[in-house]
C-alpha atoms as a PDB file:
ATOM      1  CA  UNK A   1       0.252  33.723  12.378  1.00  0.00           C
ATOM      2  CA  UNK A   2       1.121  36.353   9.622  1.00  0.00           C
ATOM      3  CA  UNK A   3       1.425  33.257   6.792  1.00  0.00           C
ATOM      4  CA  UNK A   4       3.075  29.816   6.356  1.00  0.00           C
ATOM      5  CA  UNK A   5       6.418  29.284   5.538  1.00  0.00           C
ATOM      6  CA  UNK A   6       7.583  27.250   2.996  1.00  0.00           C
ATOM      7  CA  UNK A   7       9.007  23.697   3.729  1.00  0.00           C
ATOM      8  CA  UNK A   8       9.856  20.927   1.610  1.00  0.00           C
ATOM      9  CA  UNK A   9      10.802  17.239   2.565  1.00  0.00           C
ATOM     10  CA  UNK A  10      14.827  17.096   1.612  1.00  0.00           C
ATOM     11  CA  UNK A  11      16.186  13.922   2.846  1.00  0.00           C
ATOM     12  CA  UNK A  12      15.751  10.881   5.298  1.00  0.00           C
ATOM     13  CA  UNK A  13      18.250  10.138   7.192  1.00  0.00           C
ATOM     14  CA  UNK A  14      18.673   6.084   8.421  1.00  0.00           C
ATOM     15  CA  UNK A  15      20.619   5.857  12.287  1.00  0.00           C
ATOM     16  CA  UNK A  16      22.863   2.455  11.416  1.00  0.00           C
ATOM     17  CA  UNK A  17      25.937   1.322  12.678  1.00  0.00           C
ATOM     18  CA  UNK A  18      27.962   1.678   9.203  1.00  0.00           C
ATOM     19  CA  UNK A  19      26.862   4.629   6.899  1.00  0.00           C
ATOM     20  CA  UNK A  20      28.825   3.794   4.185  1.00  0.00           C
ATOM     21  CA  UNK A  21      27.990   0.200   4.018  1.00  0.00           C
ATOM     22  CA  UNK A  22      24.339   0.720   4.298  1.00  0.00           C
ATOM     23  CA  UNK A  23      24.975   3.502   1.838  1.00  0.00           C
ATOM     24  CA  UNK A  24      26.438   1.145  -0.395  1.00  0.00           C
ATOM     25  CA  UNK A  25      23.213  -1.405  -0.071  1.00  0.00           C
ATOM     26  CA  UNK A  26      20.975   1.303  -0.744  1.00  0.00           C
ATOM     27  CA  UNK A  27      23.383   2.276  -4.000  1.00  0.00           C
ATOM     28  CA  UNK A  28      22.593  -0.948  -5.192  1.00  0.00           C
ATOM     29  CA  UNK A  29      19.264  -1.348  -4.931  1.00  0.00           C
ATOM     30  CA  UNK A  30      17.895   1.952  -5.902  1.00  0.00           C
ATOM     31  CA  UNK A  31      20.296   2.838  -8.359  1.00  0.00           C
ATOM     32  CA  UNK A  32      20.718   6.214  -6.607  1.00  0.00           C
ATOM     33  CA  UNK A  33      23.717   8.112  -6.801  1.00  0.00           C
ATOM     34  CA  UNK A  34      26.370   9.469  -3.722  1.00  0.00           C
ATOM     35  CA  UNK A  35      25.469  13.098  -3.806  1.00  0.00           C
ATOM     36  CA  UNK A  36      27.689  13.927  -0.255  1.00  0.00           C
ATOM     37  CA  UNK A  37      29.880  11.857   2.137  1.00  0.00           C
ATOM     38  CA  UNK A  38      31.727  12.446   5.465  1.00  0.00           C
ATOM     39  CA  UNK A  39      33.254   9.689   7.787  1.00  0.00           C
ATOM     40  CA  UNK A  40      30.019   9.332   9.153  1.00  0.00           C
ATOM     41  CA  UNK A  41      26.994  10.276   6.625  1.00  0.00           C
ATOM     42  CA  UNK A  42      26.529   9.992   3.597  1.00  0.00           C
ATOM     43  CA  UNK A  43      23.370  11.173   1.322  1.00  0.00           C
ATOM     44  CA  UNK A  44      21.889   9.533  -1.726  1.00  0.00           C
ATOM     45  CA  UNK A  45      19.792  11.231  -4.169  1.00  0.00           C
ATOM     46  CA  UNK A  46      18.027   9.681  -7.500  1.00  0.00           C
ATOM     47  CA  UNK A  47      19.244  11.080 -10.682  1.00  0.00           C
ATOM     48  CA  UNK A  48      16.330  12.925 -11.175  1.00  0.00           C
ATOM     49  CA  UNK A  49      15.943  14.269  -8.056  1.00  0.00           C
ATOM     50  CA  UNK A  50      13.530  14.595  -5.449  1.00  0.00           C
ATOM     51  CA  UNK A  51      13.513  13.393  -1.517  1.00  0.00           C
ATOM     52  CA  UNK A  52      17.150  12.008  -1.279  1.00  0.00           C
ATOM     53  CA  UNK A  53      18.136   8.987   1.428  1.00  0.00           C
ATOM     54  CA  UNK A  54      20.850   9.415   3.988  1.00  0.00           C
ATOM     55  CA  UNK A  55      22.582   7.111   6.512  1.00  0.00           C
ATOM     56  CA  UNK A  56      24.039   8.135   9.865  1.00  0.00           C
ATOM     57  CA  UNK A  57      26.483   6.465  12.041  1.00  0.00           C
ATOM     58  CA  UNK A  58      25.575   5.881  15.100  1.00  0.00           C
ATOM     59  CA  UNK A  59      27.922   4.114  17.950  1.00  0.00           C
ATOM     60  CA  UNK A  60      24.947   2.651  20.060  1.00  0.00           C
ATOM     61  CA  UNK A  61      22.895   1.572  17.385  1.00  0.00           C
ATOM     62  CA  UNK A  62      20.426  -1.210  17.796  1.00  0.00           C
ATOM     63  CA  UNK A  63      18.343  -3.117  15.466  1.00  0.00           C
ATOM     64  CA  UNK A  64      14.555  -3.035  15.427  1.00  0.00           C
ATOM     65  CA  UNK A  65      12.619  -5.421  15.337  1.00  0.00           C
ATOM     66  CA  UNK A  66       9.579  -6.222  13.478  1.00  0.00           C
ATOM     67  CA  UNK A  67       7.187  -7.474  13.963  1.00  0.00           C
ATOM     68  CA  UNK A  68       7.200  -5.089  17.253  1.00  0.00           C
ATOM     69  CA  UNK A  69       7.190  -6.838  20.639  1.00  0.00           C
ATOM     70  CA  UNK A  70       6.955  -4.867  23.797  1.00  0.00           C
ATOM     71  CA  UNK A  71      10.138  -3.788  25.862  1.00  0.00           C
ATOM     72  CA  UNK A  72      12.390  -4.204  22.504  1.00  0.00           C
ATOM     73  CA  UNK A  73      14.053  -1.437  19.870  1.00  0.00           C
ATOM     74  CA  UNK A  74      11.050   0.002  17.506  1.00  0.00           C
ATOM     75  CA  UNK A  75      11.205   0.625  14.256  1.00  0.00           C
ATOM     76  CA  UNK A  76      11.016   4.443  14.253  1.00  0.00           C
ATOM     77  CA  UNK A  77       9.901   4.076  10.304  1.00  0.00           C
ATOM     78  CA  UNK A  78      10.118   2.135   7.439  1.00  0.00           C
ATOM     79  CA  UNK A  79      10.556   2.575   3.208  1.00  0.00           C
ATOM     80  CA  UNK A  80       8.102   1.679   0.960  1.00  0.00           C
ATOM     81  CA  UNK A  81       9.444   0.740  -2.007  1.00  0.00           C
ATOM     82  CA  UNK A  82       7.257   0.513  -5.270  1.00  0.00           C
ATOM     83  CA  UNK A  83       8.332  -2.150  -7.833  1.00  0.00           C
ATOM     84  CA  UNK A  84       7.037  -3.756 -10.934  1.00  0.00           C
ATOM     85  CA  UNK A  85       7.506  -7.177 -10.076  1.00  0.00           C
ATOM     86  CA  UNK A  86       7.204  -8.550  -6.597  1.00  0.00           C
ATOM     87  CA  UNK A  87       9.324 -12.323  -7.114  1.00  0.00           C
ATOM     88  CA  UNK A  88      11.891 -10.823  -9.496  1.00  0.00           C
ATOM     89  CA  UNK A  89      12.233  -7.707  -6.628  1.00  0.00           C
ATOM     90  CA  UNK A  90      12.822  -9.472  -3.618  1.00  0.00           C
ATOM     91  CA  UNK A  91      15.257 -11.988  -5.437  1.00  0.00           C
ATOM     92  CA  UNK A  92      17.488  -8.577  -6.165  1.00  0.00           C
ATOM     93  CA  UNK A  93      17.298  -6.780  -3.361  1.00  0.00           C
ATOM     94  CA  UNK A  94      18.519 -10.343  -1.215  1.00  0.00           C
ATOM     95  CA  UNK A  95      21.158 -10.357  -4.242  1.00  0.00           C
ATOM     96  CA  UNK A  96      22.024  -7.080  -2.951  1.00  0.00           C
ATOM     97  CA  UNK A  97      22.060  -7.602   0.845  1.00  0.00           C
ATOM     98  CA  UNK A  98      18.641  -7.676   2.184  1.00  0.00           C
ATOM     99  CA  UNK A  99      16.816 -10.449   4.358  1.00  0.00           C
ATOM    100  CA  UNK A 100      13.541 -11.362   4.145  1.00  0.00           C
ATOM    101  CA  UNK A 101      11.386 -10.733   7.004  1.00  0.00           C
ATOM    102  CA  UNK A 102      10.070 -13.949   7.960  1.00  0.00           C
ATOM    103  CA  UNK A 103       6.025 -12.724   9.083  1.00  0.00           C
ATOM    104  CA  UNK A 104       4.662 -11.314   5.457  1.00  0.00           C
ATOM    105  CA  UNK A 105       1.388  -9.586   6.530  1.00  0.00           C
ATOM    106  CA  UNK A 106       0.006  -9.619   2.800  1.00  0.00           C
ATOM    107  CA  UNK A 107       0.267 -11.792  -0.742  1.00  0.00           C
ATOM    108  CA  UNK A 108       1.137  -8.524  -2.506  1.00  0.00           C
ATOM    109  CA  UNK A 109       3.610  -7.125  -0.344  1.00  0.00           C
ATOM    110  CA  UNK A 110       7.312  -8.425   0.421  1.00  0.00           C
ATOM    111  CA  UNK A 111       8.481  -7.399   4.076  1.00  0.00           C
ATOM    112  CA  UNK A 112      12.941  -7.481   3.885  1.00  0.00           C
ATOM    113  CA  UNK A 113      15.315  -6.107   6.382  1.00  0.00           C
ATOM    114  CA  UNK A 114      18.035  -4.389   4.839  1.00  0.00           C
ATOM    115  CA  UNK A 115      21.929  -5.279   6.302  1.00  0.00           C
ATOM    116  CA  UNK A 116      21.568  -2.658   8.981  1.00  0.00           C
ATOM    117  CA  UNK A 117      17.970  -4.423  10.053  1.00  0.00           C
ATOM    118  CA  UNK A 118      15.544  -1.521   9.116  1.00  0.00           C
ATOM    119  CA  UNK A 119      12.732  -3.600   7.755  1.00  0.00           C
ATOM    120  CA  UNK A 120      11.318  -1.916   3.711  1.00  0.00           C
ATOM    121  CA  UNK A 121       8.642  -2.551   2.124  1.00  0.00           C
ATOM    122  CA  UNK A 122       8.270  -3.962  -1.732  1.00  0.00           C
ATOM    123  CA  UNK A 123       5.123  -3.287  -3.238  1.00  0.00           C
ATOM    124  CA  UNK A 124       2.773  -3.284  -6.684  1.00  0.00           C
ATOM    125  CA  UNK A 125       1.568  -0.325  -7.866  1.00  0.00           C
END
């Protein structure tokens, strides 16, 4: 192999059922701006750059669940979402549209689903 070529993480792109409405959650929560829609994506990006977000509609979407349990949809990834308060997080992102996950494998971690049912993670620096 002559040398490496260059690649750089752009965007990740969330399957859901409704990319505009999980766009919209996402908007809220983040703060993050619409940098590109279509009928059926639509990409996110913070103001100051950097990996942007982007939702996908997909017709035969399904849910994951979480925890996991054998023969059911898996979660293919999840967000982890630093924050500088744990309580005061949680309460806005539910404000916004989120559920939280009802197993919460840690005290300094908050487990919440957001409306499309990928599970996020809020956590202390």
């Amino acid at each position: 192999m002559a040398g490496k070529p260059r690649f750089g993480l752009a965007t990740v792109v969330l399957d859901c059922a409704d990319a505009h409405a999980l766009a919209g959650f996402y908007q809220r929560l983040l703060g993050w701006e619409v940098k590109a829609a279509e009928p059926d994506w639509v990409l996110l990006r913070a103001p100051d750059g950097g990996t942007g977000l982007a939702f996908q509609s997909e017709p035969g979407y399904r849910a994951p669940v979480w925890p996991e349990r054998c023969e059911e949809q898996q979660k293919m990834l999840h967000l982890d979402i630093r924050v500088d308060d744990l309580a005061e997080a949680e309460a806005y992102a539910v404000a916004a549209g989120a559920s939280r996950a009802e197993f919460q494998p840690q005290d300094d971690v908050r487990v919440l689903f957001d409306p499309a049912g990928h599970p996020f993670c809020l956590f202390l620096p």
